[in-house]
C-alpha atoms as a PDB file:
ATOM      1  CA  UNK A   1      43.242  92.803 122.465  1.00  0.00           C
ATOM      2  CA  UNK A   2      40.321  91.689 119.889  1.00  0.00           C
ATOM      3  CA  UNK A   3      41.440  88.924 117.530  1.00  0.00           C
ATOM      4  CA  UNK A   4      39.590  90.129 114.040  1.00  0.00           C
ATOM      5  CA  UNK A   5      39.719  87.926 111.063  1.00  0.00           C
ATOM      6  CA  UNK A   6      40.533  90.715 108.585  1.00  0.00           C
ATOM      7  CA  UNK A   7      39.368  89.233 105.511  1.00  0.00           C
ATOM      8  CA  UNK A   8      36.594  86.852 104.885  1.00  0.00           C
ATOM      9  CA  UNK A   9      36.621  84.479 101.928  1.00  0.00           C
ATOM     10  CA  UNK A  10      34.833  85.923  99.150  1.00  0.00           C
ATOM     11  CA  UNK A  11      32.388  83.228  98.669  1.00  0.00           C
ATOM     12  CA  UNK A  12      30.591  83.772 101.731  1.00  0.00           C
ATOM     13  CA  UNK A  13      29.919  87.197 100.655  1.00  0.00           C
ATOM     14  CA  UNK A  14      29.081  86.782  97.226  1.00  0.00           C
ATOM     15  CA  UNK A  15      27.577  83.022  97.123  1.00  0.00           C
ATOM     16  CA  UNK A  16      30.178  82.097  94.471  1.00  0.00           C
ATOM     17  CA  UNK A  17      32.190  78.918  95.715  1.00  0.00           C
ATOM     18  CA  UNK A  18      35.881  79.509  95.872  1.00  0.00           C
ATOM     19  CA  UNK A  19      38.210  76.656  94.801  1.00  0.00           C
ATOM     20  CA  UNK A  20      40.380  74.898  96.895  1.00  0.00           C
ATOM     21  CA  UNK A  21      42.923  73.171  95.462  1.00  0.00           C
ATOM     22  CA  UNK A  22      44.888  70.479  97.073  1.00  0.00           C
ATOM     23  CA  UNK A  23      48.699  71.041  97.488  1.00  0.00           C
ATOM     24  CA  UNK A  24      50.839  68.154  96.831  1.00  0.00           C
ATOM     25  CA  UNK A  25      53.721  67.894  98.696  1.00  0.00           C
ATOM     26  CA  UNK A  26      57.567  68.343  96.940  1.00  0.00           C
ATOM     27  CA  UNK A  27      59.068  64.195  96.458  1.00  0.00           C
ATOM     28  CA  UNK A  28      61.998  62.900  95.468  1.00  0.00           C
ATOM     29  CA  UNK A  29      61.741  63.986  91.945  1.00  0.00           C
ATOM     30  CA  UNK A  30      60.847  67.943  92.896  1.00  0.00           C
ATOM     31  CA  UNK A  31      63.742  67.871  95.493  1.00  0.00           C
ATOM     32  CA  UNK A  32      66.060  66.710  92.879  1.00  0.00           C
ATOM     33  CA  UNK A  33      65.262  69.062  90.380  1.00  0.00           C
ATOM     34  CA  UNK A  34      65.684  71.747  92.658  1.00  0.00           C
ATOM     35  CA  UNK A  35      69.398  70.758  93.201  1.00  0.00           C
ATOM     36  CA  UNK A  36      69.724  70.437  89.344  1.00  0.00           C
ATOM     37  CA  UNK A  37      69.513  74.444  89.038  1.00  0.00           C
ATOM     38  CA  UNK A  38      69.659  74.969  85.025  1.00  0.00           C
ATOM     39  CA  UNK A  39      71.920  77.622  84.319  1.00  0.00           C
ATOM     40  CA  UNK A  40      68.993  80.001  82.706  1.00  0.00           C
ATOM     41  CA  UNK A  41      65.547  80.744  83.326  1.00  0.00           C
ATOM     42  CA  UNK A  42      64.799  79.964  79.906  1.00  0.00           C
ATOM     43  CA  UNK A  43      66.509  76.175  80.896  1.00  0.00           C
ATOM     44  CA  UNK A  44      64.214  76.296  83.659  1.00  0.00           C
ATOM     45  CA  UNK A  45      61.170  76.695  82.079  1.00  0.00           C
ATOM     46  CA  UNK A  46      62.175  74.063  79.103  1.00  0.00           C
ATOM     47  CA  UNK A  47      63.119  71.767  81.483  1.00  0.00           C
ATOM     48  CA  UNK A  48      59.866  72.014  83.343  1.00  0.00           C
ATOM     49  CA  UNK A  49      58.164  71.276  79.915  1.00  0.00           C
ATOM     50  CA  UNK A  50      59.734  68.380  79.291  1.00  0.00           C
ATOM     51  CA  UNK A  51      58.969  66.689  82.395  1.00  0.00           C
ATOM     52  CA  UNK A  52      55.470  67.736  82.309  1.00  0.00           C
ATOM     53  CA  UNK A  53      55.687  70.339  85.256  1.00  0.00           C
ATOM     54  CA  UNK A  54      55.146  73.639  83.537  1.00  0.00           C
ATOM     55  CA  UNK A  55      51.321  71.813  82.005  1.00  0.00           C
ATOM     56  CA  UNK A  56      47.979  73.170  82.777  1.00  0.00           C
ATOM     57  CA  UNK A  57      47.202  69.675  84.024  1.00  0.00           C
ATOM     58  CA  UNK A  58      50.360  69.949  86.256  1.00  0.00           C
ATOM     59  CA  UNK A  59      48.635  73.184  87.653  1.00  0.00           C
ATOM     60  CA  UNK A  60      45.642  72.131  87.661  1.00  0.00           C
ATOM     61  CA  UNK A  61      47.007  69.358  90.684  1.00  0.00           C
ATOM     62  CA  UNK A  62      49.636  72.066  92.324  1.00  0.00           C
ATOM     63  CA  UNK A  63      48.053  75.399  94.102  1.00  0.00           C
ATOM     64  CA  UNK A  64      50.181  78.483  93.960  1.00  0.00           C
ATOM     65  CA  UNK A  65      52.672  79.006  96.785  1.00  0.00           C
ATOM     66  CA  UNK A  66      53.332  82.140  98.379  1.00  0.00           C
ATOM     67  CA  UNK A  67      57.032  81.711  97.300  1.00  0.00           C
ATOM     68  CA  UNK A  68      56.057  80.721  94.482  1.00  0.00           C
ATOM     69  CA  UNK A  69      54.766  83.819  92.878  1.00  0.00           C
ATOM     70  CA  UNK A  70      55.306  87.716  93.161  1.00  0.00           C
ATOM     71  CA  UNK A  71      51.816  90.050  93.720  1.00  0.00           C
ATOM     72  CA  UNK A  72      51.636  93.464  92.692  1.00  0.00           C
ATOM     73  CA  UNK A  73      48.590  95.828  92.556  1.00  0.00           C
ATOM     74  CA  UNK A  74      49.142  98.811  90.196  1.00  0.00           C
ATOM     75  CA  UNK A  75      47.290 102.240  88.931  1.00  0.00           C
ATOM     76  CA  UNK A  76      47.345 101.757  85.024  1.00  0.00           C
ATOM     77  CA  UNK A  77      45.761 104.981  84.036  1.00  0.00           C
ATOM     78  CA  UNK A  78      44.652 103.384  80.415  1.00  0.00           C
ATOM     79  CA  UNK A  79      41.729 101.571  82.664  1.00  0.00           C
ATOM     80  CA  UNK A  80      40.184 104.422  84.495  1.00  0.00           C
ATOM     81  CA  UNK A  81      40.973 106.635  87.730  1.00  0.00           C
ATOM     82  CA  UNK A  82      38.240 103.813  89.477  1.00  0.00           C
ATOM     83  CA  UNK A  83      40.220 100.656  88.990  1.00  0.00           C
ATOM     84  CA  UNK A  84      43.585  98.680  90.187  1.00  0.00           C
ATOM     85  CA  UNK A  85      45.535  95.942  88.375  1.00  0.00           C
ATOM     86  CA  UNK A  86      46.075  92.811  90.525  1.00  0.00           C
ATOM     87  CA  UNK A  87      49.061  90.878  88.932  1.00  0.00           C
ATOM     88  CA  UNK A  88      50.671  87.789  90.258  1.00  0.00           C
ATOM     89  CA  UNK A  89      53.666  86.285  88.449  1.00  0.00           C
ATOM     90  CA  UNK A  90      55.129  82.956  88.553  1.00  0.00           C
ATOM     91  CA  UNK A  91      58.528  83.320  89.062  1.00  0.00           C
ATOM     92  CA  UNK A  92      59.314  79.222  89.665  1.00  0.00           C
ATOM     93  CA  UNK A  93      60.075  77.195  87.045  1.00  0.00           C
ATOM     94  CA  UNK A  94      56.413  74.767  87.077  1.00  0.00           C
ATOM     95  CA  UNK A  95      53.003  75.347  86.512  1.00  0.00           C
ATOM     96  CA  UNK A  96      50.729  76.204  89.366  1.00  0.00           C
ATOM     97  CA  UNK A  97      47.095  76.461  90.061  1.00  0.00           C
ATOM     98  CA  UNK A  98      44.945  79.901  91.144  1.00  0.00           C
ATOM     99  CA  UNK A  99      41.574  79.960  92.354  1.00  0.00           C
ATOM    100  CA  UNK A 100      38.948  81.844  90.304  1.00  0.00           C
ATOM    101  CA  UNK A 101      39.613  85.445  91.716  1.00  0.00           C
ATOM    102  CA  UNK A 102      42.045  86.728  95.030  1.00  0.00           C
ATOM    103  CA  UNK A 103      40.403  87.542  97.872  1.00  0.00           C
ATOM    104  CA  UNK A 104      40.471  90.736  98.171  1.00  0.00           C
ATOM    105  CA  UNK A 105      39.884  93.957 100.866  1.00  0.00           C
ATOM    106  CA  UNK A 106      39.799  97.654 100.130  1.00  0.00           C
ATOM    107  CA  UNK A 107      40.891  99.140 104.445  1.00  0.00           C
ATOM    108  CA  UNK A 108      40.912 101.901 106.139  1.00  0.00           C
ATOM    109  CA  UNK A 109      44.478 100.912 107.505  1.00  0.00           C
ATOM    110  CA  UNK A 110      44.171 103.389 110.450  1.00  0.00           C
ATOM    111  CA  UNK A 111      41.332 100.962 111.799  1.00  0.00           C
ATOM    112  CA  UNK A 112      43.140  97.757 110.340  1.00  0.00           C
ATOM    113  CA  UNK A 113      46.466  97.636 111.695  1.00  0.00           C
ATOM    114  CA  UNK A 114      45.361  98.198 115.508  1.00  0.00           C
ATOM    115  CA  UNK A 115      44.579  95.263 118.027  1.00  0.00           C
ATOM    116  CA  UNK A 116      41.178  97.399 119.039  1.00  0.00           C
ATOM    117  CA  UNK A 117      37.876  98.932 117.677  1.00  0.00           C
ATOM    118  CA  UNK A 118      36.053  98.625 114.684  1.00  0.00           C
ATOM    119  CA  UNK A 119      37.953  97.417 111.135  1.00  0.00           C
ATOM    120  CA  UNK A 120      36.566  99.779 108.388  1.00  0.00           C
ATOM    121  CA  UNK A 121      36.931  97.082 105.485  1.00  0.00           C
ATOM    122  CA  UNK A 122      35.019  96.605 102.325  1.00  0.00           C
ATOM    123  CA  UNK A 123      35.046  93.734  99.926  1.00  0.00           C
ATOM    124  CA  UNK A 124      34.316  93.621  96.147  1.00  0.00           C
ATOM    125  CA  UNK A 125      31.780  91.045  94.714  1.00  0.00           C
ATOM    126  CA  UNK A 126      32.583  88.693  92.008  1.00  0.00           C
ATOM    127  CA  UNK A 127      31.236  87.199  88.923  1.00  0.00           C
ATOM    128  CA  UNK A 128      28.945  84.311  89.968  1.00  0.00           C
ATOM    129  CA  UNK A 129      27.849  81.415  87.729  1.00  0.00           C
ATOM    130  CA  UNK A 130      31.542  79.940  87.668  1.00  0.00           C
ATOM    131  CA  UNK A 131      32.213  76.636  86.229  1.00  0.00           C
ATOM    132  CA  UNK A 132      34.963  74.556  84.171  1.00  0.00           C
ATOM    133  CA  UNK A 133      38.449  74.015  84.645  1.00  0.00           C
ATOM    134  CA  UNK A 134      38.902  73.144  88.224  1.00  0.00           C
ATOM    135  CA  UNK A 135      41.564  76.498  88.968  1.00  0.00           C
ATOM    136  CA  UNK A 136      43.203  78.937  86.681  1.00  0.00           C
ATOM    137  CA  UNK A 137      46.429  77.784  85.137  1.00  0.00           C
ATOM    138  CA  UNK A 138      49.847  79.950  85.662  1.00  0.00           C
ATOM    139  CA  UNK A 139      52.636  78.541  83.905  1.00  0.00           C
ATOM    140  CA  UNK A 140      56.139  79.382  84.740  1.00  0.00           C
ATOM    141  CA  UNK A 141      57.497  83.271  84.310  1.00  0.00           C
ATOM    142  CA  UNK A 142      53.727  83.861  82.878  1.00  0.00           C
ATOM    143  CA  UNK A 143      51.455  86.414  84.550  1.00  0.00           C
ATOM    144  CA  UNK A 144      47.916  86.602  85.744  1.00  0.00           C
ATOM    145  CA  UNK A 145      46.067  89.874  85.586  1.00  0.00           C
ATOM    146  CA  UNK A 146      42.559  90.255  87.769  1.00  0.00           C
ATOM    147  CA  UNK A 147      40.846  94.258  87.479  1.00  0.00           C
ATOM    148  CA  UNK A 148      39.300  95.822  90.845  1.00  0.00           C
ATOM    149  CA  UNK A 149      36.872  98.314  90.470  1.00  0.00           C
ATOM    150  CA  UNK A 150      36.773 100.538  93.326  1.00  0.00           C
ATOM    151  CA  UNK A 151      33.746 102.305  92.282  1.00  0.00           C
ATOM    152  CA  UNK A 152      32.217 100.835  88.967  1.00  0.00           C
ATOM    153  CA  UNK A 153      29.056 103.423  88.903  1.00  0.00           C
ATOM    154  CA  UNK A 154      31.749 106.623  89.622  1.00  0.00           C
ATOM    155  CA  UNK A 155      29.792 107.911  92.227  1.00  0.00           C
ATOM    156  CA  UNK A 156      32.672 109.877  93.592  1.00  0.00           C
ATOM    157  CA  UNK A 157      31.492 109.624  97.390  1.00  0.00           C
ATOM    158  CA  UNK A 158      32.843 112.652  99.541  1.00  0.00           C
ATOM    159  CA  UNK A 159      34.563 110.781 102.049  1.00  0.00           C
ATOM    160  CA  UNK A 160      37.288 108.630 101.036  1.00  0.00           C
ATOM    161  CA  UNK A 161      38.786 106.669 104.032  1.00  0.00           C
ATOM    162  CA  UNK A 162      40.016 103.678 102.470  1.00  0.00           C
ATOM    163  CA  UNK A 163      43.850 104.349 101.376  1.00  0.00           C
ATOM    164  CA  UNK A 164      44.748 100.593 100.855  1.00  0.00           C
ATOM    165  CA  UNK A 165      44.153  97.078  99.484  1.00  0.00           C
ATOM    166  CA  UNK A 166      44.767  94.260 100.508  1.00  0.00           C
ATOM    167  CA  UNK A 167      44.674  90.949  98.501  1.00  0.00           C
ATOM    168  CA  UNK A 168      45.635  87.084  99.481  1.00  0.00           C
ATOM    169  CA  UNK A 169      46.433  85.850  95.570  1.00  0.00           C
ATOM    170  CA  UNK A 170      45.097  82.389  96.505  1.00  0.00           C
ATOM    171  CA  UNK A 171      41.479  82.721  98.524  1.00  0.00           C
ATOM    172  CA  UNK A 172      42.567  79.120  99.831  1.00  0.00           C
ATOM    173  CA  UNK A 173      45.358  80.869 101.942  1.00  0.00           C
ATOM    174  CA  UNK A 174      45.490  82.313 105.229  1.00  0.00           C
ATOM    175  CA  UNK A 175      45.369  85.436 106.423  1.00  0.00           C
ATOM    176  CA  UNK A 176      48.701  85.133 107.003  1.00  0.00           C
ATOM    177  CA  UNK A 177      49.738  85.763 103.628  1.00  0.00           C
ATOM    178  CA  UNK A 178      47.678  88.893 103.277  1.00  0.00           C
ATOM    179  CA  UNK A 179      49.764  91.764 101.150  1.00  0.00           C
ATOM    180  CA  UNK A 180      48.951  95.366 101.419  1.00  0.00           C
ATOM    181  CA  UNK A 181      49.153  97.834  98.701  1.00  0.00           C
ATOM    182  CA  UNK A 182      48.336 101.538  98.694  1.00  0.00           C
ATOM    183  CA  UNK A 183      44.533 102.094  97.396  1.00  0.00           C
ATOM    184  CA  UNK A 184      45.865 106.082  96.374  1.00  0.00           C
ATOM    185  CA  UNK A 185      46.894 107.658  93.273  1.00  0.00           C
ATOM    186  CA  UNK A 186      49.319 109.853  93.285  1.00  0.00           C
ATOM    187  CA  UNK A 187      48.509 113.831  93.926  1.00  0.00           C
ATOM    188  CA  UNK A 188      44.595 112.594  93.932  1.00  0.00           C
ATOM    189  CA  UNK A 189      44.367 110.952  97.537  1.00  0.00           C
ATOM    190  CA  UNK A 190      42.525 108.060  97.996  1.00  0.00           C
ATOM    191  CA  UNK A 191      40.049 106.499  95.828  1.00  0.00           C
ATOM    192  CA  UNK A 192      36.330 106.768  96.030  1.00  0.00           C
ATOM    193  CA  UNK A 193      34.779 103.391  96.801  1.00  0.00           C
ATOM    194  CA  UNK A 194      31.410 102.370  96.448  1.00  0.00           C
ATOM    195  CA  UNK A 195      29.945  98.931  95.731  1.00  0.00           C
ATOM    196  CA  UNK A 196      33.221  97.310  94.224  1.00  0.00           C
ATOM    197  CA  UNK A 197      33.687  94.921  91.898  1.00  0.00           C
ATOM    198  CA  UNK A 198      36.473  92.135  91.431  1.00  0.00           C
ATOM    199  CA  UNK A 199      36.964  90.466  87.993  1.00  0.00           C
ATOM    200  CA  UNK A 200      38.339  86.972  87.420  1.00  0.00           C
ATOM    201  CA  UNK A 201      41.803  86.286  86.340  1.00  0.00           C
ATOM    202  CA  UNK A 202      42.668  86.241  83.097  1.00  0.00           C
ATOM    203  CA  UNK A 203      45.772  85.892  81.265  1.00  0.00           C
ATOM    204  CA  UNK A 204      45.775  89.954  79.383  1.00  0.00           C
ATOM    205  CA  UNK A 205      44.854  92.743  80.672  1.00  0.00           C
ATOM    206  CA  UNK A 206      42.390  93.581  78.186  1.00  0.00           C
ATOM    207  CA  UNK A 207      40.309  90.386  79.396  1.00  0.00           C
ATOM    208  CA  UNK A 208      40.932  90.960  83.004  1.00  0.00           C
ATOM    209  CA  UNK A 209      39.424  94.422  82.543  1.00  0.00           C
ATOM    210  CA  UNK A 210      36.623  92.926  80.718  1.00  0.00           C
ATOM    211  CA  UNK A 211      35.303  90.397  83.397  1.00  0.00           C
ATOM    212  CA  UNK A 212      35.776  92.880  85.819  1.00  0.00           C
ATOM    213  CA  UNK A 213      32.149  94.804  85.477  1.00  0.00           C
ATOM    214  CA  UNK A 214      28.964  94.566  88.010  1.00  0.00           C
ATOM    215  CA  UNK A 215      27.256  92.618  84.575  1.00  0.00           C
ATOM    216  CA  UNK A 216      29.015  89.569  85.545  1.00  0.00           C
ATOM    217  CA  UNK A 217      26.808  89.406  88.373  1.00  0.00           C
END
């Protein structure tokens, strides 16, 4: 059996660093909040605020967890047969950092999910020149948006073997927390794909769709 790293992080492929952001350990005072259970999300979240913990400077310090978070990756029709919408919700009750962009993969899952051959895997570049804040800030029950275009000059290639995507929210994860979404629309097959294009995230969809074009280059 071939061991295959099945994604790469982006920044090798596209020169742009990706973040890491250090995870800090739960302590006394995140254990005992977690046994003080407000009765309402809404508690939650006010809670958190008061103690600091649903800050960007509080995310800013704290990386997003895998059970932290839900991921999602979505055909919105109002942004073009060519693109997906990455969202990743923060379902805790605190603030938590993202890097820059997911790490993302558009498979051929026939040539993926098999322990030989070749993996027939593509992945999107990214907006370079990235600077500022040190990640991107989620704050609790808020939701980050990032836009993949499969095919940003609509080339509409003939063959179309890639029928899913596959995206680690955080590119300072493992592979391990890879999640795999279907690439296809329904009654249209899968996508064309041709030099793709990842935008950052961004709090609307509107500006997630924005940074999402080859421009950003």
């Amino acid at each position: 059996m071939n061991a295959r790293r099945r994604i790469l992080p982006l920044a090798l492929l596209s020169g742009a660093a990706a973040l890491a952001i250090g995870l800090v350990g739960a302590g006394g005072a995140e254990a005992a909040a977690v046994h003080a259970q407000p009765a309402t999300a809404h508690a939650q979240v006010l809670a958190a605020a008061a103690s600091g913990t649903n800050s960007d400077a509080y995310a800013y310090k704290h990386s997003c967890t895998p059970g932290q978070v839900k991921v999602n990756v979505v055909y919105d029709a109002k942004l073009g047969a060519t693109k997906r919408l990455i969202e990743v919700t923060n379902t805790s009750s605190r603030a938590c950092g993202l890097t820059y962009y997911p790490t993302v993969a558009i498979d051929n899952s026939k040539t993926i999910h098999v322990p030989w051959g070749q993996a027939q895997t593509v992945q999107p570049k990214v907006p370079g020149g990235l600077g500022g804040a040190p990640a991107f800030p989620l704050l609790a029950k808020q939701t980050a948006y990032s836009v993949l275009d499969l095919d940003p000059s609509h080339a509409k290639v003939a063959k179309r073997p890639y029928n899913e995507i596959s995206v680690i929210f955080n590119n300072n994860l493992p592979n391990a927390d890879t999640r795999n979404f279907s690439a296809a629309i329904a009654h249209q097959g899968n996508p064309s794909v041709k030099n793709p294009f990842l935008g950052l995230y961004r709090s609307t969809i509107a500006a997630a769709n924005a940074s999402a074009s080859p421009a950003h280059r």
